[in-house]
N, C-alpha and C. Protein backbone atom coordinates (compact mmCIF):
# COMPACT_ATOMS: atom_id res chain seq x y z
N UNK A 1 0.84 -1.20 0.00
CA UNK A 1 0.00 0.00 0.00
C UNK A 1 0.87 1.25 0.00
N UNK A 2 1.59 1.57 0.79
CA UNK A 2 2.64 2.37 0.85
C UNK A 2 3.50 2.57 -0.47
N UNK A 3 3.79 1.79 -1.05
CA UNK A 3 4.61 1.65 -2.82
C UNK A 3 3.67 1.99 -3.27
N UNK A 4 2.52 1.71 -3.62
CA UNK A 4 1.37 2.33 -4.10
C UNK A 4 1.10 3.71 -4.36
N UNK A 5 1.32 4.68 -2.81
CA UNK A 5 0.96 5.41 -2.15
C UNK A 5 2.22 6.38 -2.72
N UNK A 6 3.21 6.28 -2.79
CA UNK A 6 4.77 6.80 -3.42
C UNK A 6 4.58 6.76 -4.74
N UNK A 7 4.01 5.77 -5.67
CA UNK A 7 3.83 5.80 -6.72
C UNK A 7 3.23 7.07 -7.40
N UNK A 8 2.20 6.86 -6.36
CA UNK A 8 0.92 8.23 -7.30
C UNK A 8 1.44 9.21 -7.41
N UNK A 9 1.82 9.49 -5.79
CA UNK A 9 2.91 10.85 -5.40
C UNK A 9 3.70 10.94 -6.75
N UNK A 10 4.09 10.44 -6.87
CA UNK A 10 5.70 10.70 -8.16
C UNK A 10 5.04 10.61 -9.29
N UNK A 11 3.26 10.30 -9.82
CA UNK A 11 3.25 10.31 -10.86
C UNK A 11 2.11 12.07 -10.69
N UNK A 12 1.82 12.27 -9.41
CA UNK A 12 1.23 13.44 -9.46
C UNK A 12 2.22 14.31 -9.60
N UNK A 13 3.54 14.07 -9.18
CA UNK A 13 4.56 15.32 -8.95
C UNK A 13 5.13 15.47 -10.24
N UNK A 14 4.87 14.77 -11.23
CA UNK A 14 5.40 14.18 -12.86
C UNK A 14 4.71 15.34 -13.45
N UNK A 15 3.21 14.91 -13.37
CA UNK A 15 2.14 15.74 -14.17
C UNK A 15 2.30 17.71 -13.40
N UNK A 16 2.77 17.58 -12.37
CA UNK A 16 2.91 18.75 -12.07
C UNK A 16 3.86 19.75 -12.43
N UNK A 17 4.92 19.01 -12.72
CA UNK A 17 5.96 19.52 -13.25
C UNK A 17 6.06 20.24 -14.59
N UNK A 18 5.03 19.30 -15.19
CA UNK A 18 5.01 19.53 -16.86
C UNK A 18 4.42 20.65 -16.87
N UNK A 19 2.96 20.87 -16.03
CA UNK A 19 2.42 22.02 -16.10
C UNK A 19 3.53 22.84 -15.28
N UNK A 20 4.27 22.97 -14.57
CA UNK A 20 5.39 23.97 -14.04
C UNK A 20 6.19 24.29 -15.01
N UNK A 21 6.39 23.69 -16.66
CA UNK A 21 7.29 23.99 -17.65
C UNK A 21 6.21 25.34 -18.47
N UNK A 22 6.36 26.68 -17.74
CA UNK A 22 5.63 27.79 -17.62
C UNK A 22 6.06 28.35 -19.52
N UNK A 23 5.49 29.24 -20.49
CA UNK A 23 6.25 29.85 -21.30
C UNK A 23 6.36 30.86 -21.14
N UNK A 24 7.77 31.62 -21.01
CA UNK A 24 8.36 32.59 -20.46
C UNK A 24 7.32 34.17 -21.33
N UNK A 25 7.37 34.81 -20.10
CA UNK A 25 6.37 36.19 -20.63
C UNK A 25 7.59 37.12 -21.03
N UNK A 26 7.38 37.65 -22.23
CA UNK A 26 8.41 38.97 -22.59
C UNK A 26 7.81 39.95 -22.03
N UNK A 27 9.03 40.89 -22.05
CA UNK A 27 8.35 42.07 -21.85
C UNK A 27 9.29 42.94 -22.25
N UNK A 28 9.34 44.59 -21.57
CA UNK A 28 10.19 45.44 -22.02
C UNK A 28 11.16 45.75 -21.14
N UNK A 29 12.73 45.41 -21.47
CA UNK A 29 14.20 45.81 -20.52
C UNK A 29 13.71 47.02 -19.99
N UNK A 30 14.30 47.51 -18.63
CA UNK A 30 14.77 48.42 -18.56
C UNK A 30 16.10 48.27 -17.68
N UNK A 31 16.89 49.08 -17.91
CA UNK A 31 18.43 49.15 -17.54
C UNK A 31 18.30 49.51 -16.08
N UNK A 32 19.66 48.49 -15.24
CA UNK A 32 19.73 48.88 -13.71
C UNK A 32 20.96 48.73 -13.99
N UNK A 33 21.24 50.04 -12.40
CA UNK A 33 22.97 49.62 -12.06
C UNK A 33 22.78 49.88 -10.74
N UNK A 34 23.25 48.59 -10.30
CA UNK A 34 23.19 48.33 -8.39
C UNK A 34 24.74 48.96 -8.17
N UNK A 35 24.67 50.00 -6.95
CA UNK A 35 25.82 50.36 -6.41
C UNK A 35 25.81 49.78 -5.19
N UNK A 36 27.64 49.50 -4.60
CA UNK A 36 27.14 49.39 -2.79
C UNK A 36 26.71 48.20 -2.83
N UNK A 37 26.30 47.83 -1.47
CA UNK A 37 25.88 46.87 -1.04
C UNK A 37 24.61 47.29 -1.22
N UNK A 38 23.48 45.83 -0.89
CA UNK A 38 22.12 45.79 -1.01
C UNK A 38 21.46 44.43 -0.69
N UNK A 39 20.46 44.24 -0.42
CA UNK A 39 20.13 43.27 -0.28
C UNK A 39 18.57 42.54 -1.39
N UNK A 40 18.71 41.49 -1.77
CA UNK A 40 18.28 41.18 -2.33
C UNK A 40 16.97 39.92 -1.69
N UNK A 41 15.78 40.00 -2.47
CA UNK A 41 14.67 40.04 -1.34
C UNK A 41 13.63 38.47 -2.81
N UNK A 42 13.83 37.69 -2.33
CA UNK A 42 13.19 36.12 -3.38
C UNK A 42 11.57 35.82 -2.88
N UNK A 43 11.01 36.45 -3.56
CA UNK A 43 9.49 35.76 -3.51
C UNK A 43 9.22 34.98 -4.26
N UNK A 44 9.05 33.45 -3.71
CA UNK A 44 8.58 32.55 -4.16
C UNK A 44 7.36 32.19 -4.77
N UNK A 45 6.28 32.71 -4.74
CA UNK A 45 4.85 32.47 -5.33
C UNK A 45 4.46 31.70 -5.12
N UNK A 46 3.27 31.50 -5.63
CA UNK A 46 2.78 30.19 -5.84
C UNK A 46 2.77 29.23 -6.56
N UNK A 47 2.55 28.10 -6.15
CA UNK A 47 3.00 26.97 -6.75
C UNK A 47 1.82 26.94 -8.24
N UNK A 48 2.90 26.66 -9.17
CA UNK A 48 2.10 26.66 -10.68
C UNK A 48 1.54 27.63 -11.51
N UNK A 49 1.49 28.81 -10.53
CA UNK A 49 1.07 30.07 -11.01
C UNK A 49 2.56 31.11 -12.29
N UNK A 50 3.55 30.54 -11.47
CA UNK A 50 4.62 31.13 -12.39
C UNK A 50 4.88 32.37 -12.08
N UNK A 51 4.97 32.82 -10.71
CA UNK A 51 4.64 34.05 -10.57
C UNK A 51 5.47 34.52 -9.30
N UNK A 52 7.22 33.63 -9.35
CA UNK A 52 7.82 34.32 -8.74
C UNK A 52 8.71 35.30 -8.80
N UNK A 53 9.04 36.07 -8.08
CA UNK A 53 9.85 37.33 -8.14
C UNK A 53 11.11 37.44 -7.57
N UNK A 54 11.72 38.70 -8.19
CA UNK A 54 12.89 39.04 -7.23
C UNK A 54 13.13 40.24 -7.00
N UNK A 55 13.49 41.63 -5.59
CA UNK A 55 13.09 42.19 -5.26
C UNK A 55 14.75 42.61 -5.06
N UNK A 56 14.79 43.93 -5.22
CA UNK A 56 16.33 44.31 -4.34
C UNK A 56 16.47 45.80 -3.99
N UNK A 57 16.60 45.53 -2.28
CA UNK A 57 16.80 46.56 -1.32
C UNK A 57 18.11 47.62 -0.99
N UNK A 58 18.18 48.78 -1.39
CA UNK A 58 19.44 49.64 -1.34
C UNK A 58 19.10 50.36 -0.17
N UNK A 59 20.13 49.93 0.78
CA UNK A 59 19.96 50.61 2.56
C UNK A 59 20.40 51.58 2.19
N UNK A 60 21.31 52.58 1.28
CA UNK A 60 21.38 53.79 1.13
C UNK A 60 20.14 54.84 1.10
N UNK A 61 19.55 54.25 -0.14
CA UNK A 61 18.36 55.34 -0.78
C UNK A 61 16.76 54.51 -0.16
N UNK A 62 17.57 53.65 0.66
CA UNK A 62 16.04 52.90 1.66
C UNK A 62 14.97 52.71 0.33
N UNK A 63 15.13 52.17 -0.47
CA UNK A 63 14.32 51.94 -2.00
C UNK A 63 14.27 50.81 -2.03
N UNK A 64 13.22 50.16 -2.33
CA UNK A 64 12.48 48.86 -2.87
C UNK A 64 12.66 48.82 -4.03
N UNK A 65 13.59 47.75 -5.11
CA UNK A 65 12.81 47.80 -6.14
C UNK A 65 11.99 46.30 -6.78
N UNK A 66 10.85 45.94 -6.97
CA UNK A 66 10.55 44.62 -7.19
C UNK A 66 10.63 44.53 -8.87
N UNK A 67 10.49 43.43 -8.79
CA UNK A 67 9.99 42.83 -10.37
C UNK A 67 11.32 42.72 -10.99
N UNK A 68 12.66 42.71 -10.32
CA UNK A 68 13.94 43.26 -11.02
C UNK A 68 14.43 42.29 -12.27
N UNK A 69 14.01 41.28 -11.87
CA UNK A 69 14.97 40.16 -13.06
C UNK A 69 13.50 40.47 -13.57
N UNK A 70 11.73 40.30 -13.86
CA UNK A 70 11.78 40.82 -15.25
C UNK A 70 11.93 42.20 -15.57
N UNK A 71 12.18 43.19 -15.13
CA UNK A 71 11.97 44.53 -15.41
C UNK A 71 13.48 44.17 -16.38
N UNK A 72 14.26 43.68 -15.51
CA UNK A 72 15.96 43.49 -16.29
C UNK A 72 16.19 42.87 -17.47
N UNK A 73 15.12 41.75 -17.55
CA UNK A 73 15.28 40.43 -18.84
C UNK A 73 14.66 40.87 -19.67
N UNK A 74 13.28 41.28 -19.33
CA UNK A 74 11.89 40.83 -20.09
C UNK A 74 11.16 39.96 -19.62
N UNK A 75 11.53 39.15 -18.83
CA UNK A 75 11.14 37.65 -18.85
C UNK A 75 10.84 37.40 -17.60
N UNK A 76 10.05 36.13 -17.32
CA UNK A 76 9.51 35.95 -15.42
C UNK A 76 10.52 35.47 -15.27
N UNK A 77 10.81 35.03 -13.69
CA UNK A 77 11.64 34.58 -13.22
C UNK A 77 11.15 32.98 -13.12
N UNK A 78 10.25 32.63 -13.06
CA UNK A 78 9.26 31.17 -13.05
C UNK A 78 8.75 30.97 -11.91
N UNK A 79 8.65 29.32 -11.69
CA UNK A 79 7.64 28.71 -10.77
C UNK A 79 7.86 28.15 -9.47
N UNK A 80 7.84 28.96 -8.74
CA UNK A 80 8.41 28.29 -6.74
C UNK A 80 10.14 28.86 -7.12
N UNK A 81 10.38 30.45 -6.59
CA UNK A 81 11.57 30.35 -6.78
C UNK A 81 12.27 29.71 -5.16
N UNK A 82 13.27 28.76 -4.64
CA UNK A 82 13.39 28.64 -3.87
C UNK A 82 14.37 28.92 -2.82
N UNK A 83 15.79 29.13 -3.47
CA UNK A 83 16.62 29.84 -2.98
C UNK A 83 17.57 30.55 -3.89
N UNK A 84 18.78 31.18 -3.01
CA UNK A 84 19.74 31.93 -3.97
C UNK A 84 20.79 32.37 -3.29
N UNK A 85 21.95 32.45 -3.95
CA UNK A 85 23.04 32.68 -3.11
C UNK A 85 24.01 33.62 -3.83
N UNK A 86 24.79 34.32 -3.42
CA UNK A 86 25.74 35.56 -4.22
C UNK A 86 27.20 35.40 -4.18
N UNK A 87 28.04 34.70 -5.50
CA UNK A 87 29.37 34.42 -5.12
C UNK A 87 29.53 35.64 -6.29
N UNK A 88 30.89 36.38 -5.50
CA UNK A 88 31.61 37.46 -6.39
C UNK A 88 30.77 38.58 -6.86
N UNK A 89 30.17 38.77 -8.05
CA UNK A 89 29.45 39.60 -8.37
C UNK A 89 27.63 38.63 -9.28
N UNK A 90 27.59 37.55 -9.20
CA UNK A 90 27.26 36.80 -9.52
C UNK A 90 26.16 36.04 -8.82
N UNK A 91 24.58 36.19 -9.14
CA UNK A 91 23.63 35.93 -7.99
C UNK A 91 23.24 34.28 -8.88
N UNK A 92 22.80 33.44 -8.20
CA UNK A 92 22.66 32.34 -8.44
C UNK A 92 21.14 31.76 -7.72
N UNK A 93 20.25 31.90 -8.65
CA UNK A 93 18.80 32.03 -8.62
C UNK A 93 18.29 30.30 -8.61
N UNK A 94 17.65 29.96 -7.61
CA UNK A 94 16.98 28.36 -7.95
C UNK A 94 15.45 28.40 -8.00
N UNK A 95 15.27 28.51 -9.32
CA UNK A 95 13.76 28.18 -9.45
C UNK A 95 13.21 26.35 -9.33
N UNK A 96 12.18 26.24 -8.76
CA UNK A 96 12.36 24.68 -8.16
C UNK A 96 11.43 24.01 -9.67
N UNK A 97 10.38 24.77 -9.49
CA UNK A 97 9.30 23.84 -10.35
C UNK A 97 9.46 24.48 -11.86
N UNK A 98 10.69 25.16 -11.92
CA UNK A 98 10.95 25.62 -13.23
C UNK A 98 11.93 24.52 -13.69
N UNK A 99 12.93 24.13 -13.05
CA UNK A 99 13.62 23.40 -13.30
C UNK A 99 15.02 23.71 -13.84
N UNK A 100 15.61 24.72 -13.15
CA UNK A 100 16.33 25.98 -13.99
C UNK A 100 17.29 26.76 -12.86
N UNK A 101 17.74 27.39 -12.93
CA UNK A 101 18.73 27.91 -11.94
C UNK A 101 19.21 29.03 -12.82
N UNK A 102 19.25 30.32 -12.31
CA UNK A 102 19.47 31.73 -13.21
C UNK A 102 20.88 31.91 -12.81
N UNK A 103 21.81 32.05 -13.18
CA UNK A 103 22.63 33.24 -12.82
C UNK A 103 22.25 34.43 -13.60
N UNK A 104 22.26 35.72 -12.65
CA UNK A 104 22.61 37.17 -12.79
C UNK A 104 23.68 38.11 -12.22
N UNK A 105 23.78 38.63 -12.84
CA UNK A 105 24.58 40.31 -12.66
C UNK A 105 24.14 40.60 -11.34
N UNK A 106 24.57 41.28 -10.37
CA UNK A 106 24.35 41.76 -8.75
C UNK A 106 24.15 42.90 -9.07
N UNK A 107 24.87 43.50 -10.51
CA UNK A 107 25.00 45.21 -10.62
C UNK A 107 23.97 45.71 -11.63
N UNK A 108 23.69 44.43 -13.02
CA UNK A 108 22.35 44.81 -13.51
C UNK A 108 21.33 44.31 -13.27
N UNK A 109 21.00 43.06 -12.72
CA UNK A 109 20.47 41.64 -12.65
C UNK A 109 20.01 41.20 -13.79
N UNK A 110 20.33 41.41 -14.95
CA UNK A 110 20.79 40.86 -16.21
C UNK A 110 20.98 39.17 -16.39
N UNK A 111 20.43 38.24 -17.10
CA UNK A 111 20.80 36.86 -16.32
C UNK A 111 22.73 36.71 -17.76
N UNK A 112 22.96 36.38 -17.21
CA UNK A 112 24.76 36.15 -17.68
C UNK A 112 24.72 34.54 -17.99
N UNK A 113 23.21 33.41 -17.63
CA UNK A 113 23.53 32.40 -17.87
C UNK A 113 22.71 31.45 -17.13
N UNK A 114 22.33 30.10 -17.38
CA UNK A 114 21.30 29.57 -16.80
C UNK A 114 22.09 28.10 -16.79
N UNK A 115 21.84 26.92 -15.66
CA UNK A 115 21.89 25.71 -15.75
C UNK A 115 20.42 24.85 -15.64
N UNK A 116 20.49 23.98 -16.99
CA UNK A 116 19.09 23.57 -17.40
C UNK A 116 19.01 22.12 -17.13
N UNK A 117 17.68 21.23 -17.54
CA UNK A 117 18.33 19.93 -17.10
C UNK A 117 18.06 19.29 -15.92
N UNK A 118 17.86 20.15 -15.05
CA UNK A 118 17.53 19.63 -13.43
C UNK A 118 15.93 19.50 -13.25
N UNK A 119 16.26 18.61 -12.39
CA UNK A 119 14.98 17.48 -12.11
C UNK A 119 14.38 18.42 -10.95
N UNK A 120 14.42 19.20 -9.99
CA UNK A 120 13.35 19.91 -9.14
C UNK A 120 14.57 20.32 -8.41
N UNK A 121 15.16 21.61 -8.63
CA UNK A 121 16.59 22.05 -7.85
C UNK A 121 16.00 22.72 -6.50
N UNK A 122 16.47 22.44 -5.97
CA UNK A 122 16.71 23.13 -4.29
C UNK A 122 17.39 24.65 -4.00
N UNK A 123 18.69 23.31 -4.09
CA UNK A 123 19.83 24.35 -3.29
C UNK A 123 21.14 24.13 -4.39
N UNK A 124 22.08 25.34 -4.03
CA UNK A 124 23.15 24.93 -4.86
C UNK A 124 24.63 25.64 -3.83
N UNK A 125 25.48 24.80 -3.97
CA UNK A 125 27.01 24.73 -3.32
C UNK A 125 28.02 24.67 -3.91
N UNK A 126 29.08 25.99 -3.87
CA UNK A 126 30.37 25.79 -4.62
C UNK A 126 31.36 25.06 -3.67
N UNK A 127 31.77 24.03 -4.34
CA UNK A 127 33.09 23.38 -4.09
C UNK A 127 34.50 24.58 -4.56
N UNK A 128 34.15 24.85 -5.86
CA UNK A 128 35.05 26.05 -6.69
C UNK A 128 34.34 26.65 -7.48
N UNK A 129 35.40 27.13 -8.64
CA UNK A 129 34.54 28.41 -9.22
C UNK A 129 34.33 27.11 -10.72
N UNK A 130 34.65 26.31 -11.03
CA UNK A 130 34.16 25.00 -11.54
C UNK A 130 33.56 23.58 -11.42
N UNK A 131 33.36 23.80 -9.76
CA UNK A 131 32.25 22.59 -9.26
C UNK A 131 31.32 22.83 -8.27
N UNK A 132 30.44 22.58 -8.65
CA UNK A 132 29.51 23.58 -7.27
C UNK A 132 28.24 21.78 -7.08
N UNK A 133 27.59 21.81 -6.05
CA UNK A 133 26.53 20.58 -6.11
C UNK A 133 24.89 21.24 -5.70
N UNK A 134 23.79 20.55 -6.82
CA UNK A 134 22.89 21.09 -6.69
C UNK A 134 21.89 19.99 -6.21
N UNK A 135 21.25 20.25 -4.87
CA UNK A 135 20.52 19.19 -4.36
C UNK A 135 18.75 19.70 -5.22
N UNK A 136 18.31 18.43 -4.96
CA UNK A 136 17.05 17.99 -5.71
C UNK A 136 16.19 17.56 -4.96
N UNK A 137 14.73 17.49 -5.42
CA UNK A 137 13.50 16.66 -4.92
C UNK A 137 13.21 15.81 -5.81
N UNK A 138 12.76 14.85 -5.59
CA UNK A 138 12.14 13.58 -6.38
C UNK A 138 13.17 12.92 -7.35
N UNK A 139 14.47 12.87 -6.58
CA UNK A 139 15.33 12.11 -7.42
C UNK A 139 16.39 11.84 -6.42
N UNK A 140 17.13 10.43 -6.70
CA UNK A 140 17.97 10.09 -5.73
C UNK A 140 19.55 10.85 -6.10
N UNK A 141 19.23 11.31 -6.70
CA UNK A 141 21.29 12.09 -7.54
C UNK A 141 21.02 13.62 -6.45
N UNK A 142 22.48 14.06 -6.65
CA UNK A 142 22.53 15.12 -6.27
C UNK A 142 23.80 15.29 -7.35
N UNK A 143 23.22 17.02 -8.14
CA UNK A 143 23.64 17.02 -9.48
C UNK A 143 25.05 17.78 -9.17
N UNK A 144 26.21 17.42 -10.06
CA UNK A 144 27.43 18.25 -10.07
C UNK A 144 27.20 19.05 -11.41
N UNK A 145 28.01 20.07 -11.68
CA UNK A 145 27.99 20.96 -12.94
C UNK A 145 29.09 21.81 -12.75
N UNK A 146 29.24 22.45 -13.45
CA UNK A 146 30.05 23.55 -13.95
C UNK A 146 29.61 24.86 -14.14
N UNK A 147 30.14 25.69 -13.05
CA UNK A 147 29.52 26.85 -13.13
C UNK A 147 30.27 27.95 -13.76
N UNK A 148 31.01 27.27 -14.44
CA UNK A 148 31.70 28.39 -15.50
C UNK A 148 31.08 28.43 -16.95
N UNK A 149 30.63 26.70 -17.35
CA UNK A 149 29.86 26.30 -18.80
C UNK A 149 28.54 26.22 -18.15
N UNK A 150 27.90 26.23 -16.93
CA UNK A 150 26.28 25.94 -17.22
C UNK A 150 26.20 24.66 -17.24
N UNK A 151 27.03 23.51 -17.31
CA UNK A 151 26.69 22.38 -17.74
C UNK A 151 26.54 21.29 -16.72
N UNK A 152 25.87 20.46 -16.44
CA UNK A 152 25.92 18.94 -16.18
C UNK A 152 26.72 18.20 -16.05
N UNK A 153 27.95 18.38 -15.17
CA UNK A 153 29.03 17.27 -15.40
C UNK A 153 29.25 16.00 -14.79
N UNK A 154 28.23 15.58 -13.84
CA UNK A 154 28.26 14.53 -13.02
C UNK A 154 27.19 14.45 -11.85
N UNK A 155 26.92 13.11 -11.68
CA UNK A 155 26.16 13.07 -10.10
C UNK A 155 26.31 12.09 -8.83
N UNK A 156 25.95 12.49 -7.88
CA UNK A 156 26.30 11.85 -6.72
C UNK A 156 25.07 11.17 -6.31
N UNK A 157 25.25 9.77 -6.53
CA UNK A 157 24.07 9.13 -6.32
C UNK A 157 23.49 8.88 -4.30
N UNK A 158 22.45 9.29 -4.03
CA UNK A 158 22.41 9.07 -2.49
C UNK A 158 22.09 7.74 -2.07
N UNK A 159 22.53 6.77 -1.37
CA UNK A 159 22.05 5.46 -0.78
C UNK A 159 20.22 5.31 -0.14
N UNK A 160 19.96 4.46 -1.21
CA UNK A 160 18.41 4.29 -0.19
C UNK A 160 17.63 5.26 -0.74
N UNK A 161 17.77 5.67 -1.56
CA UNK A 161 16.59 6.31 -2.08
C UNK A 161 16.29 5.96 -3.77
N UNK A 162 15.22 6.39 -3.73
CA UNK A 162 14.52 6.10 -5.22
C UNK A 162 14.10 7.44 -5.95
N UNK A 163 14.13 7.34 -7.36
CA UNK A 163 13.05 8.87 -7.93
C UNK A 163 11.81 9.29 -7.20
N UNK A 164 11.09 8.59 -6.34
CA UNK A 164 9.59 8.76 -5.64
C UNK A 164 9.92 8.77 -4.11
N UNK A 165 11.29 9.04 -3.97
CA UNK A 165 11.42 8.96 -2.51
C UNK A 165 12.83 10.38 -2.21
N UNK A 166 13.56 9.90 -3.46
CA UNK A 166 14.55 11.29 -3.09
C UNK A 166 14.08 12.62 -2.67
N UNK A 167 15.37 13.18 -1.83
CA UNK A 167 15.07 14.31 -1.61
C UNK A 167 16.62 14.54 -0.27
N UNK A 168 17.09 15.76 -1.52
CA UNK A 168 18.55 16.47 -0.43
C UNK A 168 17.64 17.71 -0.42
N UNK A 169 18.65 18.52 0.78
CA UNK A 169 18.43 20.01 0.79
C UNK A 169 19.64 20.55 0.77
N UNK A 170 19.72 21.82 2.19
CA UNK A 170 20.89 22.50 2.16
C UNK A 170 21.95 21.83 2.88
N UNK A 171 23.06 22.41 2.20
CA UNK A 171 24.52 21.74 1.91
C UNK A 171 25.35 22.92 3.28
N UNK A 172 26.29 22.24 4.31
CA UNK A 172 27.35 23.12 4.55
C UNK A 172 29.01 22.33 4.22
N UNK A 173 29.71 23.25 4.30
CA UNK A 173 31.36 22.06 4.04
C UNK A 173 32.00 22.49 5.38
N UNK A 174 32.93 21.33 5.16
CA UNK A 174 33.85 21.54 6.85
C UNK A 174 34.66 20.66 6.07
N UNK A 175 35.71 21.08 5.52
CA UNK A 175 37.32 21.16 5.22
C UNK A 175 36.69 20.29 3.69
N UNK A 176 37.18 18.95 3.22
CA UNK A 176 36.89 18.68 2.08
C UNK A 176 35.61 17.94 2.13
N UNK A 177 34.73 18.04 3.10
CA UNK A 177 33.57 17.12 3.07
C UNK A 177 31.96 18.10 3.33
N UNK A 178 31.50 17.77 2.49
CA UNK A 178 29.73 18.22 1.92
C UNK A 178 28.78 17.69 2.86
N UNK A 179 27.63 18.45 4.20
CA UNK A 179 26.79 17.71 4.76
C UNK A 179 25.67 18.03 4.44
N UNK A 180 24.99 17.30 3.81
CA UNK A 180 23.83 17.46 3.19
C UNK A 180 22.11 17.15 4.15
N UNK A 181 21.76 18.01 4.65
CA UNK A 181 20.24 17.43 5.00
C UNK A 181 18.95 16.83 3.93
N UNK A 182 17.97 15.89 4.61
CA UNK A 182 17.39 15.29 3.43
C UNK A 182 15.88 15.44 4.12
N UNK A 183 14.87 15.30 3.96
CA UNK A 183 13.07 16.03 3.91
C UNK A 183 12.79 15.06 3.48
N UNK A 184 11.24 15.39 3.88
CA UNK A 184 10.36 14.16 3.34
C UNK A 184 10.38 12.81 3.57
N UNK A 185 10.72 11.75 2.60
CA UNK A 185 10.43 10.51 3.02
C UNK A 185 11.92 10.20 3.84
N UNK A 186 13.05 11.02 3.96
CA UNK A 186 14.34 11.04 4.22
C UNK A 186 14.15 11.34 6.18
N UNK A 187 15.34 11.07 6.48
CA UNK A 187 15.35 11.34 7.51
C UNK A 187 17.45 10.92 8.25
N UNK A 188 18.13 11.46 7.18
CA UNK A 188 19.69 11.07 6.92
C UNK A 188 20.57 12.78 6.88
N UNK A 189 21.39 12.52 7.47
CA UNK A 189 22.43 13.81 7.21
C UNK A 189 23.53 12.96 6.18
N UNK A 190 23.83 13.53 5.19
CA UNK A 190 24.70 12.87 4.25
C UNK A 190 26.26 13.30 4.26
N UNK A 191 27.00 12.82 4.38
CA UNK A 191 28.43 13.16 4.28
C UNK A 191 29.15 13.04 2.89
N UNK A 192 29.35 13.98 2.10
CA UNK A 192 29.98 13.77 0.39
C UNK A 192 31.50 14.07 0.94
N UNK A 193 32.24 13.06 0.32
CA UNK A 193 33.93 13.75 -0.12
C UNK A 193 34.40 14.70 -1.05
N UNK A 194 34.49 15.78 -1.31
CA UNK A 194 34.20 16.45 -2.69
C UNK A 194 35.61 16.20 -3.28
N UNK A 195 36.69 15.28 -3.04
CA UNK A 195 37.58 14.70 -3.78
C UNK A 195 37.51 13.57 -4.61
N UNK A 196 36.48 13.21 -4.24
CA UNK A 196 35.84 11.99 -5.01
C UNK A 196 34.46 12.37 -5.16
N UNK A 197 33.77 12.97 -4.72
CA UNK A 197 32.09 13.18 -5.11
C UNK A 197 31.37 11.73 -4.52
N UNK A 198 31.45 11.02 -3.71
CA UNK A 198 30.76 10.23 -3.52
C UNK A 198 30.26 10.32 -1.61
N UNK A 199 29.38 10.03 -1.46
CA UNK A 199 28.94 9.47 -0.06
C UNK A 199 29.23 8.57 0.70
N UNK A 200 30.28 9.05 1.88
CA UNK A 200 31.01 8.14 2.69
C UNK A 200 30.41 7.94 3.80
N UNK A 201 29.32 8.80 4.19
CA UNK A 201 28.75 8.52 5.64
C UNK A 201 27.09 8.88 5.70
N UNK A 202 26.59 8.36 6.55
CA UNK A 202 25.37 9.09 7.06
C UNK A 202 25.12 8.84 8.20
N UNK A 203 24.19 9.99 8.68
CA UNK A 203 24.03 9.99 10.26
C UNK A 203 22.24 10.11 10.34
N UNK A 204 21.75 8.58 10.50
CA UNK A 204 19.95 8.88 10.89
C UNK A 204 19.90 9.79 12.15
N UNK A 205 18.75 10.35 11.66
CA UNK A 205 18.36 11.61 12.75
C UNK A 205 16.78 11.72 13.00
């Protein structure tokens, strides 16, 4: 009953997805230039609606501005954005039910580049400025890539899980090793080697 019960799940989360493959709305650029520090503000939306945002706060001129990546692109940002993180000048956008991950500009929010391909992205972690790991829902991998090409270069398969049962989250490191928390049907802290990319430990919790 339970296999059953996982089944549907993964074939409802299938059909959901497809409708989460949103077609991007154009619209009209307009030009930004972020000075200074600022903070940058991720509304997620709602689920399937396609209707999340990104928002960025200048403690100088105490100014809001929303809608920035489309006011910047043309284009939405997509569906459940879920997190994001800022290496160098370089913001790194995870849309979940888009299936997509933005990089942008910090100074125009301009996107400079996208990694495509991913099965329901989470979270994402640089190892370097050429290996970073992007955890997932509904799949047992946790994806490696290249964040210099955008590309797909490998994955770290997790023990004990299935496509209808996976699920990593957020990542911290402590010297060469990746600890990964896991949700849902999970209940494992994962230990990666990032000299080898594979899973040497786990700790039930």
């Amino acid at each position: 009953m339970k296999r059953i019960l996982l089944s549907v799940l993964f074939i409802v989360f299938c059909l959901t997805a497809f409708v989460g493959c949103m077609k991007w709305d154009y619209g009209k650029m307009e030009p930004f230039r972020a000075t200074g520090d600022g903070l940058f503000i991720m509304n997620e939306g709602n689920f399937q609606y396609g209707n999340a945002t990104l928002s960025y706060y200048d403690p100088e001129t105490k100014k809001v501005e929303n809608e920035i990546f489309y006011r910047a692109n043309a284009m939405k940002l997509g569906d459940v954005a879920q997190s994001m993180i800022v290496r160098d000048t370089i913001g790194w956008v995870v849309v979940n039910n888009s299936h997509v991950i933005f990089a942008i500009s910090t100074n125009t929010f301009k996107e400079v580049g996208r990694i495509t391909g991913l099965t329901s992205p989470r979270y994402i972690h640089f190892i370097s400025d050429e290996k970073a790991y992007i955890t997932q829902i509904w799949d047992y991998r946790i994806f490696i890539v290249n964040p210099k090409t955008y590309q797909i270069t490998g994955y770290i398969e997790c023990p004990d899980m299935t496509m209808e049962t996976g699920s990593t989250e957020q990542m911290v490191q402590y010297g060469k090793y990746v600890y990964v928390n896991c949700w849902s049907y999970q209940n494992r802290i994962l230990k990666i080697d990032t000299t080898t990319d594979k899973v040497v430990d786990q700790l039930t919790v």
